[in-house]
N, C-alpha and C. Protein backbone atom coordinates (compact mmCIF):
# COMPACT_ATOMS: atom_id res chain seq x y z
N UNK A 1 29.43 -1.72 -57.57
CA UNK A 1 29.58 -0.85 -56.40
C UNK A 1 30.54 0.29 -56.68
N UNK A 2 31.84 0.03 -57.57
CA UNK A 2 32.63 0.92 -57.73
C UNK A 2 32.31 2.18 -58.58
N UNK A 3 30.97 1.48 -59.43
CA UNK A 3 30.72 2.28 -60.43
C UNK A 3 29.89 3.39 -59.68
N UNK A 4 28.96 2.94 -58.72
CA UNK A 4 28.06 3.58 -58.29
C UNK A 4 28.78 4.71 -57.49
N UNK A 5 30.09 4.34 -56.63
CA UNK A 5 30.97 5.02 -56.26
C UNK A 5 31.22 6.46 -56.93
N UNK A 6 32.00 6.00 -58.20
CA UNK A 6 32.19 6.90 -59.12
C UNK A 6 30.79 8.25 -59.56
N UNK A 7 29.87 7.32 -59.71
CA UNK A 7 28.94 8.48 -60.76
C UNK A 7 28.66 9.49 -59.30
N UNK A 8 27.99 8.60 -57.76
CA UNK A 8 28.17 9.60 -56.59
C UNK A 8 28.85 10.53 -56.55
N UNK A 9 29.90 10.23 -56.43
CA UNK A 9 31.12 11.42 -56.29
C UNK A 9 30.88 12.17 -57.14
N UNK A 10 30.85 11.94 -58.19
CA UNK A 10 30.63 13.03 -59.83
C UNK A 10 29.21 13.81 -59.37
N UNK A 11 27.85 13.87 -58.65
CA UNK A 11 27.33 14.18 -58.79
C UNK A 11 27.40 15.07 -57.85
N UNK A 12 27.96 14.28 -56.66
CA UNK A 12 27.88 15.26 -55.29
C UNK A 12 29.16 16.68 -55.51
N UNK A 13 29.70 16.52 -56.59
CA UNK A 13 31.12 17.63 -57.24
C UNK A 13 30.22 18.62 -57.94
N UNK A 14 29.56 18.24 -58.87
CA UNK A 14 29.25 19.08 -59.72
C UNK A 14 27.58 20.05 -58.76
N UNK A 15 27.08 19.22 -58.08
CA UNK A 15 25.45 19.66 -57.27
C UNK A 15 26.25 21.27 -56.73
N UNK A 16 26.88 21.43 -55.97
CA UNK A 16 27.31 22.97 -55.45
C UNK A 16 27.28 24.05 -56.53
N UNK A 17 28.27 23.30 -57.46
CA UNK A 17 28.35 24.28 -58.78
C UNK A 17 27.21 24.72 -59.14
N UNK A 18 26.83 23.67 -59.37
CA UNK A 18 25.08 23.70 -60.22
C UNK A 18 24.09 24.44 -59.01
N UNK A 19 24.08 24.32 -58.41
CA UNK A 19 23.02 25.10 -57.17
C UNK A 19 23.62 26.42 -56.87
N UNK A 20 24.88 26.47 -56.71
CA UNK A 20 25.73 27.79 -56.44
C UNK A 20 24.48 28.98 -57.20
N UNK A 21 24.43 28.81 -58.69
CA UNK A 21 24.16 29.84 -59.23
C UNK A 21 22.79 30.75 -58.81
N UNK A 22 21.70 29.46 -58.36
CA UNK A 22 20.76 30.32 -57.91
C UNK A 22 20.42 30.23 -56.49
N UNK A 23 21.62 30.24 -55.85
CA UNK A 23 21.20 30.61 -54.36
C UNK A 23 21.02 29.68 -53.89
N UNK A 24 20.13 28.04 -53.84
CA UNK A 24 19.54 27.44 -53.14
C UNK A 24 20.07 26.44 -52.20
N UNK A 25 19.83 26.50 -51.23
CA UNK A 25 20.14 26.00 -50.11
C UNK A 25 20.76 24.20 -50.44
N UNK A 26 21.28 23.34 -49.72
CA UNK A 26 21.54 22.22 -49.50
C UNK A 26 20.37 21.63 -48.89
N UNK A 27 19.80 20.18 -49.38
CA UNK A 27 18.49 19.63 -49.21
C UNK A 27 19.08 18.97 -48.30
N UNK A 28 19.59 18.88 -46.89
CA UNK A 28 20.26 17.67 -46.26
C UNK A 28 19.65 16.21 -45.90
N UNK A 29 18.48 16.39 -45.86
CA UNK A 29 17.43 15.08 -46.08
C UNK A 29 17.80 14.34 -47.17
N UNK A 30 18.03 15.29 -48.82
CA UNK A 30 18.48 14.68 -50.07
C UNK A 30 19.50 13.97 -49.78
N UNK A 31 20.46 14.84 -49.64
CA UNK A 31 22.07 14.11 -49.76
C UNK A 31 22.13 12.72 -48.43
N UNK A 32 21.01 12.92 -47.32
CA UNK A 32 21.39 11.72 -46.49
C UNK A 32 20.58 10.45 -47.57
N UNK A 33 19.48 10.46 -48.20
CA UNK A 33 18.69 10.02 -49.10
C UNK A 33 19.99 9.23 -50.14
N UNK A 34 20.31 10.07 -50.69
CA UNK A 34 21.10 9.61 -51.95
C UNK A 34 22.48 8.68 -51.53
N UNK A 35 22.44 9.36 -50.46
CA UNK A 35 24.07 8.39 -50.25
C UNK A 35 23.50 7.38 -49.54
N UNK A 36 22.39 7.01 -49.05
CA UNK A 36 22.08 5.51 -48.21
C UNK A 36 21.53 4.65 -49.52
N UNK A 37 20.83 5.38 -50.34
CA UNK A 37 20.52 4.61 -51.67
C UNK A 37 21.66 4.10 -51.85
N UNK A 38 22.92 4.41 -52.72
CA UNK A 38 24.15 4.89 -53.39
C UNK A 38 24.99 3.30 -53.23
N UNK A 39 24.45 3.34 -51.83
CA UNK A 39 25.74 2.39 -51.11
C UNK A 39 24.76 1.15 -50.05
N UNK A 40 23.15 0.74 -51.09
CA UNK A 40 22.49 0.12 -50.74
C UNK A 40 23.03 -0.76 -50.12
N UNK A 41 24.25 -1.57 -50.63
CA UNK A 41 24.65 -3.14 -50.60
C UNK A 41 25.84 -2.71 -50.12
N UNK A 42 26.28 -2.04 -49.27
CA UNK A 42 27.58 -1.51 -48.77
C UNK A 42 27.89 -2.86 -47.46
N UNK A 43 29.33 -2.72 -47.38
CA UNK A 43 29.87 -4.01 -46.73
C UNK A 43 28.94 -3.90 -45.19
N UNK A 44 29.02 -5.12 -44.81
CA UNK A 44 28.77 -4.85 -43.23
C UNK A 44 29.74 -4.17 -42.19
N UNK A 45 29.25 -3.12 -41.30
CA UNK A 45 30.23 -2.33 -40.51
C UNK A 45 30.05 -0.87 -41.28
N UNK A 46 29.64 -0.67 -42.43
CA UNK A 46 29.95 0.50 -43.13
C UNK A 46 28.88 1.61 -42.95
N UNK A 47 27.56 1.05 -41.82
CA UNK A 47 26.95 2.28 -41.47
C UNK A 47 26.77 3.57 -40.85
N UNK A 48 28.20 3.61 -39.70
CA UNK A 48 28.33 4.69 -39.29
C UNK A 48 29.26 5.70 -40.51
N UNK A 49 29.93 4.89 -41.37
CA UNK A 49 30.97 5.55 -42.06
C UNK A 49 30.10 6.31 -43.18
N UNK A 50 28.63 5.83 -43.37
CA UNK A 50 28.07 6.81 -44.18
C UNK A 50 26.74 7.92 -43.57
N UNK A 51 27.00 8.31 -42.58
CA UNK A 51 26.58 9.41 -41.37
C UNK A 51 27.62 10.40 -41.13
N UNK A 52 27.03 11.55 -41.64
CA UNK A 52 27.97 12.49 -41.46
C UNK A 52 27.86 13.10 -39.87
N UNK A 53 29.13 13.44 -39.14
CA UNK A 53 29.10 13.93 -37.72
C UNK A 53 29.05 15.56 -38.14
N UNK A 54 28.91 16.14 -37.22
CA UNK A 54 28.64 17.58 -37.23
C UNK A 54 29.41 18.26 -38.25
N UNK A 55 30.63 18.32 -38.16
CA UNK A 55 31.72 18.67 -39.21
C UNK A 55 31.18 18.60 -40.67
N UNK A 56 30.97 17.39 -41.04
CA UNK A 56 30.39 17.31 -41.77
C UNK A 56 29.30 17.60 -42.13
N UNK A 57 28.35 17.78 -41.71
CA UNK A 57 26.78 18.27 -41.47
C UNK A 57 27.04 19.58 -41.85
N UNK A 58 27.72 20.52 -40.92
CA UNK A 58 27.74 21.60 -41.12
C UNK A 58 28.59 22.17 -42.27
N UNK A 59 29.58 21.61 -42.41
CA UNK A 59 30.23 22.06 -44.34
C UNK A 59 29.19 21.71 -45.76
N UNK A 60 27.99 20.31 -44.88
CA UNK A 60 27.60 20.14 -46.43
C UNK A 60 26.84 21.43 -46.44
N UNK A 61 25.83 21.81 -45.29
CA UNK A 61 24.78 22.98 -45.65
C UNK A 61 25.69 24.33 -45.94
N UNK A 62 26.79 24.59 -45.65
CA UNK A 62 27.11 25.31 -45.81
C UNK A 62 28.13 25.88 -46.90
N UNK A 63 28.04 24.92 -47.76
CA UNK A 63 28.65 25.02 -48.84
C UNK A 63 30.14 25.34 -49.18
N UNK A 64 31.08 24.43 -46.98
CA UNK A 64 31.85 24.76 -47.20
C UNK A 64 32.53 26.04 -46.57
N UNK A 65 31.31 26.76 -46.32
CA UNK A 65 32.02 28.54 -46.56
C UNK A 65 31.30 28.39 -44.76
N UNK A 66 31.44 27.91 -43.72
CA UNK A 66 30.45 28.05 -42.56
C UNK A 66 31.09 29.77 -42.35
N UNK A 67 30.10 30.31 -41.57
CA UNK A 67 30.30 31.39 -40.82
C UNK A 67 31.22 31.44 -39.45
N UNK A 68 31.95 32.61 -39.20
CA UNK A 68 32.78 32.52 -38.44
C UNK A 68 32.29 31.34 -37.02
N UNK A 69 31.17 31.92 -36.76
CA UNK A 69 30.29 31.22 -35.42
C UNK A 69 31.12 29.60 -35.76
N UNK A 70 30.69 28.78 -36.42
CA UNK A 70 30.32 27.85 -37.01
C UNK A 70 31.61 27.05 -36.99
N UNK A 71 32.63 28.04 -37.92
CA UNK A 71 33.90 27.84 -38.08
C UNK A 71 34.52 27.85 -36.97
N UNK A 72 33.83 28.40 -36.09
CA UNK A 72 35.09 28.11 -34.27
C UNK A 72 34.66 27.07 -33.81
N UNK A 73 33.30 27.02 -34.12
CA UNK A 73 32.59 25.45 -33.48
C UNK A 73 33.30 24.21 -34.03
N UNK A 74 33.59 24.08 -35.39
CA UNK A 74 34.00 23.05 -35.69
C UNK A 74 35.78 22.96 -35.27
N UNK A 75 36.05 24.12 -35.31
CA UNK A 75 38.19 23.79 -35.03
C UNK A 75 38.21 23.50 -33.61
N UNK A 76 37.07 23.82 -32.59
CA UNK A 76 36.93 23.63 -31.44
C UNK A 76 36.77 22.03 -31.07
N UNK A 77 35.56 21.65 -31.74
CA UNK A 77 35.59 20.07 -31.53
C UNK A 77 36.45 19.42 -32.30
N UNK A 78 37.13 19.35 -33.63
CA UNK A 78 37.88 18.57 -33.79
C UNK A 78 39.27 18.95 -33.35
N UNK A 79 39.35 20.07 -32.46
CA UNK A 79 41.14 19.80 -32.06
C UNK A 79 40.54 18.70 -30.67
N UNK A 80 39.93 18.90 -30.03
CA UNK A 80 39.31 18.13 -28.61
C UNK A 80 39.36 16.73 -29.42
N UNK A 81 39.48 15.99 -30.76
CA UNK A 81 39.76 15.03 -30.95
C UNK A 81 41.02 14.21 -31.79
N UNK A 82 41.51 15.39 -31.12
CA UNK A 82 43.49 15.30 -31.60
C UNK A 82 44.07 14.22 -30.69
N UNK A 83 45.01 13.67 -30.43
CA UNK A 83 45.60 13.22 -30.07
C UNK A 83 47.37 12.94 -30.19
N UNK A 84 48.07 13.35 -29.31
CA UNK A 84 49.62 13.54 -29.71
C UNK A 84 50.05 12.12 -29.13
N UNK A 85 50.97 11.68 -29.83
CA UNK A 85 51.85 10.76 -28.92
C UNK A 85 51.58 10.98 -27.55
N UNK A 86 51.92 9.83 -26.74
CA UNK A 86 51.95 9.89 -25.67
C UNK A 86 53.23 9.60 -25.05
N UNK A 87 54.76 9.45 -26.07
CA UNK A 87 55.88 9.78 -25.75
C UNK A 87 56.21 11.19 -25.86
N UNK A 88 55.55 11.88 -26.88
CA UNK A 88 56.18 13.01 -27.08
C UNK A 88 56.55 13.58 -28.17
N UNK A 89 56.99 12.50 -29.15
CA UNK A 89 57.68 12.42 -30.21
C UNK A 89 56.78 12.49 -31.36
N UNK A 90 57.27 12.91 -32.70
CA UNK A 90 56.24 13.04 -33.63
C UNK A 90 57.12 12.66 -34.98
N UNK A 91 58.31 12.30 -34.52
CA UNK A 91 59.07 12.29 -35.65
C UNK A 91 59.27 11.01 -35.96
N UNK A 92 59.20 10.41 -37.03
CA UNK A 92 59.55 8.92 -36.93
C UNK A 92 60.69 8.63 -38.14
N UNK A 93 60.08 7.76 -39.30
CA UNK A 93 61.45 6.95 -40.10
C UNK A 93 61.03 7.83 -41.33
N UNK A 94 61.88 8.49 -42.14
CA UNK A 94 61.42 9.59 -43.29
C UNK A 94 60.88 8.71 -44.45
N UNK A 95 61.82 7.74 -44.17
CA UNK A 95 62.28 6.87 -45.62
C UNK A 95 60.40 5.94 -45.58
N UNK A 96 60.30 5.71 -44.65
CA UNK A 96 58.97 4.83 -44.03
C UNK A 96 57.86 6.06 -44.72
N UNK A 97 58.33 7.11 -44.02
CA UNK A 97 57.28 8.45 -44.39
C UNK A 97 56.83 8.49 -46.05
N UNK A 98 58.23 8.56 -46.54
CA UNK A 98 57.68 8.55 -48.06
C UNK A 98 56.98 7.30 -48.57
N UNK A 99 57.30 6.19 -47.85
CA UNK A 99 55.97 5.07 -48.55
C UNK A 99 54.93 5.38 -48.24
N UNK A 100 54.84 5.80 -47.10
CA UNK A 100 52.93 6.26 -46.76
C UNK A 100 52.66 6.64 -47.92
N UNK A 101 53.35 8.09 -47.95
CA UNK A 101 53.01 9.85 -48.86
C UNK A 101 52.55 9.07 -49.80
N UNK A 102 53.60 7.91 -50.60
CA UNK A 102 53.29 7.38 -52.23
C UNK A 102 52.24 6.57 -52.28
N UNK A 103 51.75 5.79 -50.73
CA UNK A 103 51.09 4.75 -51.25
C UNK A 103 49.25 5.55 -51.15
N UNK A 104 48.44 4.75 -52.40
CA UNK A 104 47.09 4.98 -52.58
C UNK A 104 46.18 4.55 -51.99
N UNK A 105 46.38 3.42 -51.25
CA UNK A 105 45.75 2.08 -51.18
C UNK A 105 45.16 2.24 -49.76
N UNK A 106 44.17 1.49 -49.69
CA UNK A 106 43.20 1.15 -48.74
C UNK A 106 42.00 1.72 -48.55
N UNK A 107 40.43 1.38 -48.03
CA UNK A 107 39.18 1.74 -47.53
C UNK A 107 39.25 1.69 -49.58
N UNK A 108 39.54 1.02 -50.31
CA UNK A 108 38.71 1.01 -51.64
C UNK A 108 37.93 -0.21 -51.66
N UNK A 109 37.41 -0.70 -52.31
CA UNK A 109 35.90 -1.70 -52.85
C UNK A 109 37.17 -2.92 -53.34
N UNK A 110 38.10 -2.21 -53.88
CA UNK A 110 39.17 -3.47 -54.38
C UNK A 110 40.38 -4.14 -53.68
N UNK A 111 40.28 -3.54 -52.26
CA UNK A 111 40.92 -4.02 -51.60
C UNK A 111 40.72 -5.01 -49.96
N UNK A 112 40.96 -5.70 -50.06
CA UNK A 112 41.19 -7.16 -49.19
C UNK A 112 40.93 -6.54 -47.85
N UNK A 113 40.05 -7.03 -46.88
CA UNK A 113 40.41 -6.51 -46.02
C UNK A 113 41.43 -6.64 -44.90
N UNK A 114 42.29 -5.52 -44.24
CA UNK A 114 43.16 -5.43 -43.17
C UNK A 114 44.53 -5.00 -44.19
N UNK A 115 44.30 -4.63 -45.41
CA UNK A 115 44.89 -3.56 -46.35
C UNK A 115 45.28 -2.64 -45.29
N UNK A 116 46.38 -2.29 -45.59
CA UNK A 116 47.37 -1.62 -44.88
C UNK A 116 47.10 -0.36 -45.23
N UNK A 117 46.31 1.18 -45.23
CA UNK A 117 46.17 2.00 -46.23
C UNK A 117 47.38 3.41 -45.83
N UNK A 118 47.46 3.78 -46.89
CA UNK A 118 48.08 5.06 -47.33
C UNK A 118 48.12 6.37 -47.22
N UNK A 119 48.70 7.19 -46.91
CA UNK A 119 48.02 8.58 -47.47
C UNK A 119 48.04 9.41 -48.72
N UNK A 120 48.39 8.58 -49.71
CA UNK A 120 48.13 9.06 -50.87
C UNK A 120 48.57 10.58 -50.61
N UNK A 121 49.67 11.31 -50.52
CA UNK A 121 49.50 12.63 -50.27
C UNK A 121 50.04 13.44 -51.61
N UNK A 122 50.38 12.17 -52.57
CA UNK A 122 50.95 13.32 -53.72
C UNK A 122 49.56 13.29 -54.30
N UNK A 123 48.81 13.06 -54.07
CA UNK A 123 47.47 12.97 -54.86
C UNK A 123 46.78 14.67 -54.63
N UNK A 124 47.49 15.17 -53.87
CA UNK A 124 47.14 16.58 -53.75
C UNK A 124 48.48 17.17 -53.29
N UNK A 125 49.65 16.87 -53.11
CA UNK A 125 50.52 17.85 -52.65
C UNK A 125 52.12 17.23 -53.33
N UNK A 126 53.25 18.58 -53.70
CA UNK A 126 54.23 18.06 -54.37
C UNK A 126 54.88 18.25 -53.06
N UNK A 127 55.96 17.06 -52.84
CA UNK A 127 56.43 16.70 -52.22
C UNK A 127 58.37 16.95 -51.95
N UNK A 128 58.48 15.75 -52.84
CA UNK A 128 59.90 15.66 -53.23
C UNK A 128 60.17 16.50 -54.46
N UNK A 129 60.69 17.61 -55.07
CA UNK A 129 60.94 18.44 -55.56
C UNK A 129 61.27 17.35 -57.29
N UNK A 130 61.93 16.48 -56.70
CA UNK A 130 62.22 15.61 -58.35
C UNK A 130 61.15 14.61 -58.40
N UNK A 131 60.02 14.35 -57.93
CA UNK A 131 59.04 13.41 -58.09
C UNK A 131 58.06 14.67 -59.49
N UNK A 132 57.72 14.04 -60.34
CA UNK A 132 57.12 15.00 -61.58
C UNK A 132 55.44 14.23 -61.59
N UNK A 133 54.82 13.92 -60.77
CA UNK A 133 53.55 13.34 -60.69
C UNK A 133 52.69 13.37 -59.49
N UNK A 134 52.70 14.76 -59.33
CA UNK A 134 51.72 15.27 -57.98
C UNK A 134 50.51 16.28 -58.03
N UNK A 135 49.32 16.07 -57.50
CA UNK A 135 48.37 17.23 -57.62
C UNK A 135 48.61 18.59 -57.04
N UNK A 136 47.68 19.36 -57.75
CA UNK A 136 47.67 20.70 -56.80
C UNK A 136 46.60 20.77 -55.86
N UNK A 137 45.40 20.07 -55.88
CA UNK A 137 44.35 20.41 -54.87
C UNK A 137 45.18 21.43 -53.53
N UNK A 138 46.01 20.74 -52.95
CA UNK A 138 46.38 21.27 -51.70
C UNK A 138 47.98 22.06 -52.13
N UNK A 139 48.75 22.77 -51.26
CA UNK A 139 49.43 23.48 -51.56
C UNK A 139 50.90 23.14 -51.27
N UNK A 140 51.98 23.28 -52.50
CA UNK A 140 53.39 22.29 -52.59
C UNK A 140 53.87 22.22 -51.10
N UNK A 141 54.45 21.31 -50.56
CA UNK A 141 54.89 20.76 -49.29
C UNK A 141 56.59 20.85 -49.84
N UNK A 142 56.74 21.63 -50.61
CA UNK A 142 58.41 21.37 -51.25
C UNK A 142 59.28 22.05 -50.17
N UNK A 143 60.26 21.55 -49.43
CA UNK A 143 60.88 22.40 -48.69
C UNK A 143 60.33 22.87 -47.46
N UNK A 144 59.06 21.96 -46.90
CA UNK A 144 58.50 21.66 -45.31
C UNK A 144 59.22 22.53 -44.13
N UNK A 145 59.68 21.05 -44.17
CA UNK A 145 60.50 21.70 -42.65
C UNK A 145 61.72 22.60 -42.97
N UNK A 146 61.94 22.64 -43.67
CA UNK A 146 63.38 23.92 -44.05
C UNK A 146 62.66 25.09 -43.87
N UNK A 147 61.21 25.55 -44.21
CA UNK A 147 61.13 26.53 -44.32
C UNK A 147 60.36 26.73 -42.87
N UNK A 148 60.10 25.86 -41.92
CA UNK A 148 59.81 25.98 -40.85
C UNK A 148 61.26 25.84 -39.54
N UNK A 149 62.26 25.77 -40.34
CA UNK A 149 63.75 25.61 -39.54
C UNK A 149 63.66 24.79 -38.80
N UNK A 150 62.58 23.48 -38.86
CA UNK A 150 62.51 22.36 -38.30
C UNK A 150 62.49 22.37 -36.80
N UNK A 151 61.44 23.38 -36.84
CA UNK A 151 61.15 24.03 -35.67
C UNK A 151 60.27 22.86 -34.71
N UNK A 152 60.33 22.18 -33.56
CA UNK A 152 59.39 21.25 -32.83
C UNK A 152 58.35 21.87 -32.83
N UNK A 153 58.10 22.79 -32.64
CA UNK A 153 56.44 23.12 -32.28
C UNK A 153 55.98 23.40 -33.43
N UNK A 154 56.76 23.36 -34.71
CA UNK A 154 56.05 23.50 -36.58
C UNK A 154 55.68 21.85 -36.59
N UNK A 155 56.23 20.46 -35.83
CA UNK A 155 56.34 19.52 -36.06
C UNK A 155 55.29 19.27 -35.62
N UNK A 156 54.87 19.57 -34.26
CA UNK A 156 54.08 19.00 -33.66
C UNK A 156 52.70 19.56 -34.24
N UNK A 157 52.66 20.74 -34.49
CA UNK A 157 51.27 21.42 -35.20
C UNK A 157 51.16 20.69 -36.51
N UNK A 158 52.37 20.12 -37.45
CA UNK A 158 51.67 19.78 -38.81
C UNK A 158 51.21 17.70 -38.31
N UNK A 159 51.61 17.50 -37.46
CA UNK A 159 51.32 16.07 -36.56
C UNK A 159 50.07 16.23 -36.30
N UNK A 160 49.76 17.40 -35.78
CA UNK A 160 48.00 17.76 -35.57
C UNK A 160 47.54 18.06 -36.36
N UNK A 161 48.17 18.33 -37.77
CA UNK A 161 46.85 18.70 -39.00
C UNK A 161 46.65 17.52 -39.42
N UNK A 162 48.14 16.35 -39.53
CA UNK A 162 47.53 15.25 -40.10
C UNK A 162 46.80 14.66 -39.28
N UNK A 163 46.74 14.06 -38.08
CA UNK A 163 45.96 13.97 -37.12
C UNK A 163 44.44 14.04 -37.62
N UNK A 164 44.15 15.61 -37.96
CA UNK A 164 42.67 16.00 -37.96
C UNK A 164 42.89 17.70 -38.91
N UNK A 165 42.32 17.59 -39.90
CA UNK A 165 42.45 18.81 -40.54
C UNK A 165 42.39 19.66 -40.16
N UNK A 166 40.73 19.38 -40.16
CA UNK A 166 39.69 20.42 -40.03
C UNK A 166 39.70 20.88 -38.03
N UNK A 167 40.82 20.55 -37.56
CA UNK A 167 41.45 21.17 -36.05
C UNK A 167 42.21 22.36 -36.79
N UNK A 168 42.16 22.61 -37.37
CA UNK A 168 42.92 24.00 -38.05
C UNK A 168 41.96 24.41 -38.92
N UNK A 169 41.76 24.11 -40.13
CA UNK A 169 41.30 24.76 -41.20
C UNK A 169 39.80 23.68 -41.36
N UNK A 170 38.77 24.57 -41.30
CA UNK A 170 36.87 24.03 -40.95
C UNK A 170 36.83 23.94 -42.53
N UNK A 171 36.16 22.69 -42.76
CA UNK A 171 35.85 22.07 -44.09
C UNK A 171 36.97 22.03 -45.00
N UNK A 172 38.51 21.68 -44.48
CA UNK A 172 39.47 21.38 -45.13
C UNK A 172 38.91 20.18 -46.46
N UNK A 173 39.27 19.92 -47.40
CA UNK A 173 39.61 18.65 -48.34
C UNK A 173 40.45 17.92 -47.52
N UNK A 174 41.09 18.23 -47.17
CA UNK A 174 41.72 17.16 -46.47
C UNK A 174 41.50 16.06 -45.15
N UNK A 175 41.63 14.81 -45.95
CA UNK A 175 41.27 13.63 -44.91
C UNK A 175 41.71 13.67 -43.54
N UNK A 176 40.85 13.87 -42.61
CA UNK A 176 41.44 13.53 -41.22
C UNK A 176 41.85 12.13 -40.76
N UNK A 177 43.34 12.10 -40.86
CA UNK A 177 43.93 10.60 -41.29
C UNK A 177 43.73 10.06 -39.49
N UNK A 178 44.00 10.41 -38.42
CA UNK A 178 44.46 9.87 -36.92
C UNK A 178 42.78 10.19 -36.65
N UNK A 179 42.11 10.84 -36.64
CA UNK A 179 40.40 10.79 -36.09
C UNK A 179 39.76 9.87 -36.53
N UNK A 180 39.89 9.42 -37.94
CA UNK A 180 38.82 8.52 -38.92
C UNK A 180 39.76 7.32 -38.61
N UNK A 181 40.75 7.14 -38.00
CA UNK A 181 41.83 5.82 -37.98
C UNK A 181 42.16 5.30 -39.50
N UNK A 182 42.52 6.35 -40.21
CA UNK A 182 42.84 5.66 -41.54
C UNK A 182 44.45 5.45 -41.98
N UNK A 183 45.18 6.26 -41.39
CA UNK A 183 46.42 5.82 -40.67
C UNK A 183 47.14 5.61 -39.12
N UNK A 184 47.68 4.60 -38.94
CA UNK A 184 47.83 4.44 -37.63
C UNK A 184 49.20 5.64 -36.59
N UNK A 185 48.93 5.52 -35.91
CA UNK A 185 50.05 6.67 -35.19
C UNK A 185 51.61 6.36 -35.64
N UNK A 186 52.03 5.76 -35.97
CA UNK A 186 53.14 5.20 -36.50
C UNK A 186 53.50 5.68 -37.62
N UNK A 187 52.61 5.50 -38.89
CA UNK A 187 52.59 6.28 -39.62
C UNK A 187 52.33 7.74 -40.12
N UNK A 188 52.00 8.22 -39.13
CA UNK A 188 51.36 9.79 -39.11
C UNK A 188 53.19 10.23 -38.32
N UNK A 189 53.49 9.56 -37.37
CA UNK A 189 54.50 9.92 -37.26
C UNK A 189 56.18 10.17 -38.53
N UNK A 190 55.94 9.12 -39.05
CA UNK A 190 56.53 8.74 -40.52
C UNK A 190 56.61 9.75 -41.44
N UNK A 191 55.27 10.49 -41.71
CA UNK A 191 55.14 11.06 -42.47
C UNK A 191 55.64 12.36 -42.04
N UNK A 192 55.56 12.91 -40.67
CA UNK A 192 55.58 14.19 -40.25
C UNK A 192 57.58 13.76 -40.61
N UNK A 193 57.83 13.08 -40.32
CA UNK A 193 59.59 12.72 -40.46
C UNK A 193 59.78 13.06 -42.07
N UNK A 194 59.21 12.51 -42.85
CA UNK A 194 59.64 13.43 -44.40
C UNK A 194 59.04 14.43 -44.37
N UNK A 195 58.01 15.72 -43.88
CA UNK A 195 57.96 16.55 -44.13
C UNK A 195 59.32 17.39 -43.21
N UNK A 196 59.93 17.04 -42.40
CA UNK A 196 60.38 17.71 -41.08
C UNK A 196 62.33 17.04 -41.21
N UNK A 197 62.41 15.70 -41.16
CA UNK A 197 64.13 15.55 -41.48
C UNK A 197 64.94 16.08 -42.57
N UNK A 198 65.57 16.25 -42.12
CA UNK A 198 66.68 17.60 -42.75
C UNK A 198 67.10 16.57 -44.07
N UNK A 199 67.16 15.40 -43.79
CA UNK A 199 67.80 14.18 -44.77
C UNK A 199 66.17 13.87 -45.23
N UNK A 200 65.40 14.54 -45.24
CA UNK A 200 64.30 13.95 -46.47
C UNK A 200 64.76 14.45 -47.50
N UNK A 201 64.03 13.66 -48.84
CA UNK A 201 64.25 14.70 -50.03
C UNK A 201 63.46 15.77 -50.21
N UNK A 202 61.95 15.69 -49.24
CA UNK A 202 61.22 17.57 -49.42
C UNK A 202 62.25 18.11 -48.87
N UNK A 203 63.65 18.04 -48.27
CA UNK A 203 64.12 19.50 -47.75
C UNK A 203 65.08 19.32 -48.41
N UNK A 204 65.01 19.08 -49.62
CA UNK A 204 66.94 19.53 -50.56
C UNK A 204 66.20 19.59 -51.46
């Protein structure tokens, strides 16, 4: 299953590239085709998770790039599925925050279920300025909230990106962690606390 995992992903990466060059459209019949093959023997419960909702629908045909129209449609419905605290608060334990950021784990094939999962966030973003093992996909988080003067309403807006990306930026890479429930509010709070406490290490 993991393998099949793997070569998917590899194919569905490289298909844009490879089609990019001569124009041709996204087969969306294909790609619903290939990924129900893909994940024939997929756990029980795992059929809505391989149905893409509009968001998705509309980045695959669109390669990503939707048109403005398109692009308001989608920041429109996924902020309508934001959700803030319902104390108020967005800030939680920093120190808690950075285990999220570090940890990888959960929704994999190798893990147990009721796995506690992660946001993996150095996997695309540098963080702590002395951590030397972070991606670039997404753009350095070094110095967060310092450079937002740890402003509440910078807190509460980056609480809503983790929340839901693509409520800001339409066909983000980035996982919508509080919509898909892949981290719980607790932790989304956590995390916004190391990007945002003055005593994290992103802000020294």
């Amino acid at each position: 299953m993991t393998t099949k995992f793997l070569v998917f992903s590899a194919l569905l990466a490289a298909t844009p590239a490879l089609a990019a060059d001569d124009g041709s459209a996204v087969d969306a019949a294909r790609v619903e085709k290939t990924v129900a093959s893909s994940f024939a023997n997929a756990p029980e419960g795992w059929d809505d998770r391989l149905k893409q909702d509009d968001a998705q629908r509309i980045c695959t045909e669109t390669r990503n790039e939707p048109p403005e129209e398109l692009a308001d449609k989608i920041v429109a419905a996924e902020k309508a599925k934001v959700k803030l605290p319902e104390d108020g608060k967005v800030i939680g334990d920093w120190k808690a925050g950075e285990k999220v950021a570090q940890n990888g784990r959960g929704f994999q094939f190798s893990d147990p279920p009721g796995t506690e999962a992660g946001g993996n966030c150095y996997a695309c973003h540098q963080l702590d300025p002395k951590e030397t093992s972070y991606g670039t996909l997404g753009p350095s988080l070094k110095g967060y909230g310092k450079g937002f003067k740890f402003s509440d309403d910078a807190a509460k807006a980056t609480y809503a990106k983790i929340y839901n990306a693509q409520s800001v930026l339409p066909c983000s890479n980035m996982p919508r962690f509080g919509a898909n429930h892949v981290l719980t509010e607790t932790q989304m709070k956590d995390v916004t606390a190391y990007l945002f406490d003055p005593a994290s290490p992103v802000n020294k």
